[in-house]
N, C-alpha and C. Protein backbone atom coordinates (compact mmCIF):
# COMPACT_ATOMS: atom_id res chain seq x y z
N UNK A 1 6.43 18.79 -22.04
CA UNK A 1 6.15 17.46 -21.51
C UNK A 1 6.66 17.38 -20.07
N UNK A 2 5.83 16.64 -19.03
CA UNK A 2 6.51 16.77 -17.67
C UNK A 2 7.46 15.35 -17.50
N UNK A 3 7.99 15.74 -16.41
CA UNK A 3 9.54 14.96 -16.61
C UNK A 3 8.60 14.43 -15.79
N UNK A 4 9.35 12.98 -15.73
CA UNK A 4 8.85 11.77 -15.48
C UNK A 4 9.28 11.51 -14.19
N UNK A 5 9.87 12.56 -13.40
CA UNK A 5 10.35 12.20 -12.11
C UNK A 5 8.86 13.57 -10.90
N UNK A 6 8.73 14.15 -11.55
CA UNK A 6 7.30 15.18 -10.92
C UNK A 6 6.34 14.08 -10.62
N UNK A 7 5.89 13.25 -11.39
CA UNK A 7 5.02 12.44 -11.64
C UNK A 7 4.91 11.25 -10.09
N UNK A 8 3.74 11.85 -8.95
CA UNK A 8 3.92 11.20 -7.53
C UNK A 8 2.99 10.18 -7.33
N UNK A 9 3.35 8.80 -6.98
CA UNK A 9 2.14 7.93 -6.59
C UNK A 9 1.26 8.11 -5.08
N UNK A 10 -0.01 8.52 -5.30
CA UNK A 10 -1.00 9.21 -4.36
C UNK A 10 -1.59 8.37 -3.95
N UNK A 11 -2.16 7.03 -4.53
CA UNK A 11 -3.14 6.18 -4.20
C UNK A 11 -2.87 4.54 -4.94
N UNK A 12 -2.70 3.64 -3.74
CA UNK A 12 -2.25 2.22 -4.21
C UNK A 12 -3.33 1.42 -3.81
N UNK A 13 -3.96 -0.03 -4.47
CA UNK A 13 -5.45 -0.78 -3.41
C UNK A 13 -4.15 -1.80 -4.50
N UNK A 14 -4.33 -2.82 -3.37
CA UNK A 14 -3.54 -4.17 -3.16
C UNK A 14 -4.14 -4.95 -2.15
N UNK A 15 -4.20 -6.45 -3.54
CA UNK A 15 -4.88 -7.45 -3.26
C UNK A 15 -3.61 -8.09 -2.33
N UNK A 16 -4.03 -8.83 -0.96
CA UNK A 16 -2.98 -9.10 0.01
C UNK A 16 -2.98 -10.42 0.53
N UNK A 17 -2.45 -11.49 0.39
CA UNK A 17 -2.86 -12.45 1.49
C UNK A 17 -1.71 -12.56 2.58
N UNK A 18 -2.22 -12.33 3.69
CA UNK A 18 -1.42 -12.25 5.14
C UNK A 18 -1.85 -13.58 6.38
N UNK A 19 -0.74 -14.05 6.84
CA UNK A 19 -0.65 -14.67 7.94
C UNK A 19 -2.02 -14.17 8.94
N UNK A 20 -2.19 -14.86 9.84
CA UNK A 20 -3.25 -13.98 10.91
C UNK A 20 -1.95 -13.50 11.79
N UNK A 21 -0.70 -13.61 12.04
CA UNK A 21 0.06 -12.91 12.86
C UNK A 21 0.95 -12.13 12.12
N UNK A 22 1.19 -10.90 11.98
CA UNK A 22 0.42 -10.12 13.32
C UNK A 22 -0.50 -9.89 12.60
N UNK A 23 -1.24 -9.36 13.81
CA UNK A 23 -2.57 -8.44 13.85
C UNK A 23 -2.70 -7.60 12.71
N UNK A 24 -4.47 -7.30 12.35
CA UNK A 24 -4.80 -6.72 11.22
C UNK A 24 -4.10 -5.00 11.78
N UNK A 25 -4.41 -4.83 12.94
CA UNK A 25 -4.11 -3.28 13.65
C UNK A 25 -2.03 -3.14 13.23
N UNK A 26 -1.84 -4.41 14.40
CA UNK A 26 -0.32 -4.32 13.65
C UNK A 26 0.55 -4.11 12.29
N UNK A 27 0.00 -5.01 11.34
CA UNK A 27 0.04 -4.88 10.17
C UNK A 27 -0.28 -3.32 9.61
N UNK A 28 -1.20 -2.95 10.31
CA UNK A 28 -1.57 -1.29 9.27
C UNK A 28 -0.64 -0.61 9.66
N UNK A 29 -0.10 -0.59 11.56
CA UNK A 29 0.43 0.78 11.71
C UNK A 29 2.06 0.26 10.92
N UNK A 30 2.26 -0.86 10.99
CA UNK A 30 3.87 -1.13 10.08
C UNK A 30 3.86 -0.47 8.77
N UNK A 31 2.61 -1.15 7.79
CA UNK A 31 2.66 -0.27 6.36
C UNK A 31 2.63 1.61 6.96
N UNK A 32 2.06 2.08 7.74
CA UNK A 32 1.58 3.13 7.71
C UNK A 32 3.27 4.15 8.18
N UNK A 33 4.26 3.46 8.77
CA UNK A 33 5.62 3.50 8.11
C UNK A 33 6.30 3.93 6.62
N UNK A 34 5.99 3.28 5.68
CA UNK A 34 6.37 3.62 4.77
C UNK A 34 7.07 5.12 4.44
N UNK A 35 7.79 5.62 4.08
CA UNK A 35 7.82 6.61 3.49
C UNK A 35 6.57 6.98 2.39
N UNK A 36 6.43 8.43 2.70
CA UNK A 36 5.41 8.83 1.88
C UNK A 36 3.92 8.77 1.86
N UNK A 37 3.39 7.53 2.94
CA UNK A 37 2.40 7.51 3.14
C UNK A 37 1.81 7.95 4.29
N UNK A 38 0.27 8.80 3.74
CA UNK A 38 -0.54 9.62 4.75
C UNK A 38 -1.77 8.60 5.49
N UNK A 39 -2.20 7.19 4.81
CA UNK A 39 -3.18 7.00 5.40
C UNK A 39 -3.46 5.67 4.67
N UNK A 40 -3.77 4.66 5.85
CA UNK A 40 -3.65 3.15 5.50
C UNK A 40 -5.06 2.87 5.78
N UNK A 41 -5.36 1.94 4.48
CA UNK A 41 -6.91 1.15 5.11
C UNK A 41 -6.74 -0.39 4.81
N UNK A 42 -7.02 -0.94 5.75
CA UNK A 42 -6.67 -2.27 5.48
C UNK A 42 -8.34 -3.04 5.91
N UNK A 43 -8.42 -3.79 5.15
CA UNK A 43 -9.84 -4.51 5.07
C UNK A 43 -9.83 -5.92 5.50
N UNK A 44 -10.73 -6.55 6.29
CA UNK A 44 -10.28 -8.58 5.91
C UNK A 44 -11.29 -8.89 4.97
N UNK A 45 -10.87 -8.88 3.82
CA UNK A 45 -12.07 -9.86 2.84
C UNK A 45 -12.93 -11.08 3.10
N UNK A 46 -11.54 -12.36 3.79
CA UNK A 46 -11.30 -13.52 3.53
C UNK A 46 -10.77 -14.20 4.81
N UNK A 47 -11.35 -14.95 5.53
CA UNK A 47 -10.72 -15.57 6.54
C UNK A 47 -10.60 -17.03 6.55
N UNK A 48 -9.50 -17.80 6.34
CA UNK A 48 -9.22 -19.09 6.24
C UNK A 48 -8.84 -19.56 7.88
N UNK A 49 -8.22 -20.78 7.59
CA UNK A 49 -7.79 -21.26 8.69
C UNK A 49 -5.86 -20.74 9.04
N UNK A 50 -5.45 -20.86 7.94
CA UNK A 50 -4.64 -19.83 8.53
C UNK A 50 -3.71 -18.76 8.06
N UNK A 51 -4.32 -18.06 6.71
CA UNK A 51 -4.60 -16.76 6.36
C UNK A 51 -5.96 -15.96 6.36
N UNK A 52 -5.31 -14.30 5.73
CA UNK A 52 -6.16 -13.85 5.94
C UNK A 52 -5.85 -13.05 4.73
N UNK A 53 -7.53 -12.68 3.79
CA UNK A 53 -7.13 -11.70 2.72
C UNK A 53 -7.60 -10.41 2.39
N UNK A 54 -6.68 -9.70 2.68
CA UNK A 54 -6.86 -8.12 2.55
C UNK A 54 -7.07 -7.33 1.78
N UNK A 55 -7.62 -6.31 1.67
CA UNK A 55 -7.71 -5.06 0.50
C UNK A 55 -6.82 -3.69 1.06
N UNK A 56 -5.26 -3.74 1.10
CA UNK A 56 -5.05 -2.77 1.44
C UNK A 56 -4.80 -1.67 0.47
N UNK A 57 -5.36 -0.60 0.93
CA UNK A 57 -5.62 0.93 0.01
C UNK A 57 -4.64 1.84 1.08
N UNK A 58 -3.58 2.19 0.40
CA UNK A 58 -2.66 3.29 1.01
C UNK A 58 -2.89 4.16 0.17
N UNK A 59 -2.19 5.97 0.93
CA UNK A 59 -3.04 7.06 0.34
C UNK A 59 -1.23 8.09 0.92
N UNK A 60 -1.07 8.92 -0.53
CA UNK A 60 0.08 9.63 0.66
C UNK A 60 0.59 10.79 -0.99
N UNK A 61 1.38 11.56 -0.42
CA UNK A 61 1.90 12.54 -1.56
C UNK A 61 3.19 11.79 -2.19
N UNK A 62 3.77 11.21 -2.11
CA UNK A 62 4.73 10.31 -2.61
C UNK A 62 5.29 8.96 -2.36
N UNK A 63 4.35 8.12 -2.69
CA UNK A 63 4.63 7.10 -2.24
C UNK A 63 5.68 6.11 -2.37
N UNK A 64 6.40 5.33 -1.62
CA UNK A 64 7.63 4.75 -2.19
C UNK A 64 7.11 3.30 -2.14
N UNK A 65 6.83 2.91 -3.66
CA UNK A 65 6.18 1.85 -3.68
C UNK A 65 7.17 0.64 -4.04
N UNK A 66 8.59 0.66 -3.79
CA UNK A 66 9.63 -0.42 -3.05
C UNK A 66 9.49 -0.44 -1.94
N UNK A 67 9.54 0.22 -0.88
CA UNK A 67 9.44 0.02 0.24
C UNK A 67 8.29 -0.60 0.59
N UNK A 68 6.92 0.07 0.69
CA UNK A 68 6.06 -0.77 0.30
C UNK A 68 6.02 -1.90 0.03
N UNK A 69 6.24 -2.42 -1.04
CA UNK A 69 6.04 -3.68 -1.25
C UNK A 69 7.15 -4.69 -0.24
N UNK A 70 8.23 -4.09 0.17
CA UNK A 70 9.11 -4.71 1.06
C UNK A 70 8.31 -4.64 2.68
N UNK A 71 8.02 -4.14 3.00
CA UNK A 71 7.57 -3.94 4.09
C UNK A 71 5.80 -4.91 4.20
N UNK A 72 5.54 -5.53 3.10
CA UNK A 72 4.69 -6.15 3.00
C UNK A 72 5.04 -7.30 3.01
N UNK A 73 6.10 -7.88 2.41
CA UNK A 73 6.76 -9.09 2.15
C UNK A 73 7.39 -9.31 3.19
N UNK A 74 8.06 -8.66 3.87
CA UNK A 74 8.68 -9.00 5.29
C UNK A 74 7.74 -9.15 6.97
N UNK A 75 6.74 -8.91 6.51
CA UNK A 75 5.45 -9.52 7.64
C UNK A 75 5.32 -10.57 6.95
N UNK A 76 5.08 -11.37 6.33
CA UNK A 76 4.96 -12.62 5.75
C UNK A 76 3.98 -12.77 4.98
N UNK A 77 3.44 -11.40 4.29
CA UNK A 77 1.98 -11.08 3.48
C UNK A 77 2.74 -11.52 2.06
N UNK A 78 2.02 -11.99 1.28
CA UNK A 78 1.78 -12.20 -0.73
C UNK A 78 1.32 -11.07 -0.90
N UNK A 79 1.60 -10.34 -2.26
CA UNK A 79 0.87 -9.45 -2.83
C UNK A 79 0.37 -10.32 -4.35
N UNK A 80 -1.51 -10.45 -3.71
CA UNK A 80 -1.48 -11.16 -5.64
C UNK A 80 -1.67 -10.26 -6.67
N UNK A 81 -1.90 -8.79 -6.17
CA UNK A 81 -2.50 -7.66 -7.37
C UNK A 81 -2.34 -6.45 -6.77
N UNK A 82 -2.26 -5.65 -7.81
CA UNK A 82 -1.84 -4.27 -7.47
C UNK A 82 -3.45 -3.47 -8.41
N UNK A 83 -4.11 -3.60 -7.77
CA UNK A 83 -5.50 -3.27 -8.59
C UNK A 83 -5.95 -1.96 -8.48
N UNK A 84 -4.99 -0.81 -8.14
CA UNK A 84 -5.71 0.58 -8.32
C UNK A 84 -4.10 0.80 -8.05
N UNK A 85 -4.27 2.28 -8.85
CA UNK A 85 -3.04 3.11 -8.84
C UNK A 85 -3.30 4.35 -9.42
N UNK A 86 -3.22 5.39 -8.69
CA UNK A 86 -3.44 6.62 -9.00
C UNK A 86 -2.00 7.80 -8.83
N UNK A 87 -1.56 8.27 -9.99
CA UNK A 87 -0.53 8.74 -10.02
C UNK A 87 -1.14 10.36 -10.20
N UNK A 88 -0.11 11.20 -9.28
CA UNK A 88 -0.72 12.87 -9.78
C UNK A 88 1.05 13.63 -10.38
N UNK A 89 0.46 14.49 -10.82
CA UNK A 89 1.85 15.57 -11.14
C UNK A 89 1.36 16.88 -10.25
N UNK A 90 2.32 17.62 -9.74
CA UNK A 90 2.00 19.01 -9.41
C UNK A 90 1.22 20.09 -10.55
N UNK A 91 0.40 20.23 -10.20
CA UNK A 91 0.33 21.64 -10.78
C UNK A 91 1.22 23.08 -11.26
N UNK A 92 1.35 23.58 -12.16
CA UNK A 92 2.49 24.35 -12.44
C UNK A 92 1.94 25.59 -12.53
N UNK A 93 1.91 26.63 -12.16
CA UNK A 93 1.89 27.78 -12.10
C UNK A 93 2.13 28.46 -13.44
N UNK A 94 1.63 29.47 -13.96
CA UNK A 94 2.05 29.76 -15.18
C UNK A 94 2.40 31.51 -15.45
């Protein structure tokens, strides 16, 4: 059985609602910070008067999905859903 610590989060899509400040550009390269992550896509779904709602899809070999979510919450973004999650294990040689 593989230990439960091999086991790396590769792929996150999170439902987002964000301030319009900062910027959709700002906002990506901050998540794109994170530890662990290789590659941020951030979408605007939804434009109100004064939010905005996102589809962000991060992509990386280990993702640290506390930080993450802190680093989302401290721009002044909601997370309402965590709607994709793709977890991998290494391959083991035999």
């Amino acid at each position: 059985m593989p230990d439960k610590q091999d086991v790396k989060l590769a792929k996150i899509v999170l439902d987002i609602l964000k301030p319009h400040t900062p910027p959709l550009v700002d906002f990506a390269k901050e998540i794109a910070n994170v530890d662990g992550l290789l590659r941020v896509d951030a979408t605007i779904v939804e434009v109100d008067t004064e939010t905005e709602s996102v589809k962000l899809t991060v992509e990386g070999n280990d993702i640290n999905l506390e930080k993450l979510l802190e680093t989302i919450k401290r721009m002044g973004a909601a997370i309402h859903s965590i709607d994709q999650v793709v977890a991998e294990r290494p391959l083991r040689h035999r």
